[in-house]
C-alpha atoms as a PDB file:
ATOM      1  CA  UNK A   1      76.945 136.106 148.368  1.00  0.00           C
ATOM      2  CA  UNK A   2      80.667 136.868 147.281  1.00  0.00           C
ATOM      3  CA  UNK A   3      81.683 133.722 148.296  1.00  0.00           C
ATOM      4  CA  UNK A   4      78.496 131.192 146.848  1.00  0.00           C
ATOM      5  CA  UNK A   5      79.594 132.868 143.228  1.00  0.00           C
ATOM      6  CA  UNK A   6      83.017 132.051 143.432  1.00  0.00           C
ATOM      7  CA  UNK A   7      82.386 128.322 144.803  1.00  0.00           C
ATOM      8  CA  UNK A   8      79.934 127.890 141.311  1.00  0.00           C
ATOM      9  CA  UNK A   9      82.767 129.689 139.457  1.00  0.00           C
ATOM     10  CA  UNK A  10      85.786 127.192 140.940  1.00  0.00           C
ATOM     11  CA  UNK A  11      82.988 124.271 140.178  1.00  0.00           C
ATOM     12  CA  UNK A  12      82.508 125.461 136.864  1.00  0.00           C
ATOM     13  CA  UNK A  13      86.414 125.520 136.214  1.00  0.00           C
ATOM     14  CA  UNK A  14      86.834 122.208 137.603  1.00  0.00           C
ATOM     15  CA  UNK A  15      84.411 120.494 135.536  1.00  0.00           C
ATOM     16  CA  UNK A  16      85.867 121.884 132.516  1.00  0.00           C
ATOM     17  CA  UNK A  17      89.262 121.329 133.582  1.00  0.00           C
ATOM     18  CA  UNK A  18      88.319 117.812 134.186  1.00  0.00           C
ATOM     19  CA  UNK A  19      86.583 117.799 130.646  1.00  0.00           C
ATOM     20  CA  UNK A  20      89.741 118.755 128.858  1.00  0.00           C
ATOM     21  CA  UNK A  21      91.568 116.650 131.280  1.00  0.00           C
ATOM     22  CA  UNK A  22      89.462 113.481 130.155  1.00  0.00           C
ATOM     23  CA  UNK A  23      89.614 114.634 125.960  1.00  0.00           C
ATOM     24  CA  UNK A  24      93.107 114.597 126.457  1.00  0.00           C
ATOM     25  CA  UNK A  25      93.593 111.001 128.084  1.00  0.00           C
ATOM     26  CA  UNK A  26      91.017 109.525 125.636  1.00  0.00           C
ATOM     27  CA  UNK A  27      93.077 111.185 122.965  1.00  0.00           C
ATOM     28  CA  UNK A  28      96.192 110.050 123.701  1.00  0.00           C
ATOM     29  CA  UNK A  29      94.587 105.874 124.743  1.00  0.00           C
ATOM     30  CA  UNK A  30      93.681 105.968 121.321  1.00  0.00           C
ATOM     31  CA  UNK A  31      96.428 107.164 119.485  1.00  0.00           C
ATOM     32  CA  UNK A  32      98.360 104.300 121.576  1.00  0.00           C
ATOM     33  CA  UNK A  33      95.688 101.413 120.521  1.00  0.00           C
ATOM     34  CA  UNK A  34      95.926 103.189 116.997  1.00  0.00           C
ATOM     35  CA  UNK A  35     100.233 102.118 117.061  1.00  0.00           C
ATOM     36  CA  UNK A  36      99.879  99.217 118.368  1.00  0.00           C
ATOM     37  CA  UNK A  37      97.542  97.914 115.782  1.00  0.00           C
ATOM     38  CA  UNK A  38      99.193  99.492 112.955  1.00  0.00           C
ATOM     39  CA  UNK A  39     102.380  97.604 114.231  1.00  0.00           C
ATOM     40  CA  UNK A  40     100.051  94.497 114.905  1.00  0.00           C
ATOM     41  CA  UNK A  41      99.041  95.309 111.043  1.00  0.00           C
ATOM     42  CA  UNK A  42     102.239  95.134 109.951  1.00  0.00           C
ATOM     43  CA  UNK A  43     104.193  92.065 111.357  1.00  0.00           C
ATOM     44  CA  UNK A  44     100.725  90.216 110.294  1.00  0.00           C
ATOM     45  CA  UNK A  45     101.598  91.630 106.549  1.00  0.00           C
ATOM     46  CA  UNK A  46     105.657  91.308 106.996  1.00  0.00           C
ATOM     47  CA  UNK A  47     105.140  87.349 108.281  1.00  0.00           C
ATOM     48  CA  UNK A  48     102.681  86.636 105.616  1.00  0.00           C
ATOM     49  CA  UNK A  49     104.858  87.763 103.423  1.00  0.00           C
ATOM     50  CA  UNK A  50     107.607  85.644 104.793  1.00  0.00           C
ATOM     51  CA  UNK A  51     104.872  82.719 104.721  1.00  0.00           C
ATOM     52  CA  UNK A  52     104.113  83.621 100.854  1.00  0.00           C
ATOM     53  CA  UNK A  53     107.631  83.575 100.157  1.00  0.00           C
ATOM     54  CA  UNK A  54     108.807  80.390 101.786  1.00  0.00           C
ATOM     55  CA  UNK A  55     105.374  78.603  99.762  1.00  0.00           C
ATOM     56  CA  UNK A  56     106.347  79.603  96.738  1.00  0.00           C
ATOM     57  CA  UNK A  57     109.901  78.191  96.941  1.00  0.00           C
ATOM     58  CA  UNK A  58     108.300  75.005  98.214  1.00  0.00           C
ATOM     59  CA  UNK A  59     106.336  74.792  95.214  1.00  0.00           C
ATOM     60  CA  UNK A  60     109.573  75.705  92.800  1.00  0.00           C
ATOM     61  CA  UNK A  61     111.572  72.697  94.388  1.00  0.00           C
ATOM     62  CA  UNK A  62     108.832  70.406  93.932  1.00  0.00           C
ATOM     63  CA  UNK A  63     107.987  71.607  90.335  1.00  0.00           C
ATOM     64  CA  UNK A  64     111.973  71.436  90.423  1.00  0.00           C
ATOM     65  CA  UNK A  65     111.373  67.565  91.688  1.00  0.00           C
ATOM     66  CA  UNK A  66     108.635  66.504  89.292  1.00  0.00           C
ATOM     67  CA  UNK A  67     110.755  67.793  86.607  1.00  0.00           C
ATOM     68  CA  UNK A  68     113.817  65.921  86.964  1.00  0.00           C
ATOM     69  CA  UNK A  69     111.723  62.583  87.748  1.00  0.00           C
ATOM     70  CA  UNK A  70     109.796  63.398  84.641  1.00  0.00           C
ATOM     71  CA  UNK A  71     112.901  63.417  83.030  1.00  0.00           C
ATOM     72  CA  UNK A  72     114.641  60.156  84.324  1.00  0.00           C
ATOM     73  CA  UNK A  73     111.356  58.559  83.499  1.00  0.00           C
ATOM     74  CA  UNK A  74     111.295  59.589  80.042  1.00  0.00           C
ATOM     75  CA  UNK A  75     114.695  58.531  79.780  1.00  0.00           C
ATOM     76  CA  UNK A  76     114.342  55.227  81.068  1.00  0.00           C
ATOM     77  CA  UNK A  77     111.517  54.322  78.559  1.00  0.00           C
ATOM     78  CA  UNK A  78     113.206  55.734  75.837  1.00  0.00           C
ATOM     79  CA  UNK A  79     116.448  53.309  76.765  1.00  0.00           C
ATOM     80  CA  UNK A  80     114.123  50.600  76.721  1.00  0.00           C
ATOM     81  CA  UNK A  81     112.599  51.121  73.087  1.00  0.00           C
END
């Protein structure tokens, strides 16, 4: 009888070693997908960013562009009045 109690008792410690065994793995999987998409996160926001910036000087050169032709146009019709 001694020996049928202690196999349920080592079965019973198994299993729950296995359970904490098993939290801690699925603990630590997800705090590694959790890093790598917060560092997915943030080289999305840092090249958008980069993106964002690069646009807007784009659209300052051309403004930049427009401006001076804008100019030389104006000039050349008010030469020729």
């Amino acid at each position: 009888m001694f020996n049928g109690g202690l196999s349920v008792l080592f079965i019973i410690v198994a299993v729950l070693a296995g359970a904490v065994v098993g939290y801690v793995l699925k603990q630590l999987f997800t705090a590694k997908k959790i890093k790598a998409s917060e560092s997915l996160a943030a080289r999305i926001v840092e090249e958008s960013k980069k993106e964002a910036e690069t646009i807007k000087k784009e659209a300052i050169l051309q403004a930049k562009e427009n401006l001076l032709k804008m100019k030389a146009d104006f000039d050349q019709e008010t030469k020729e009045i």
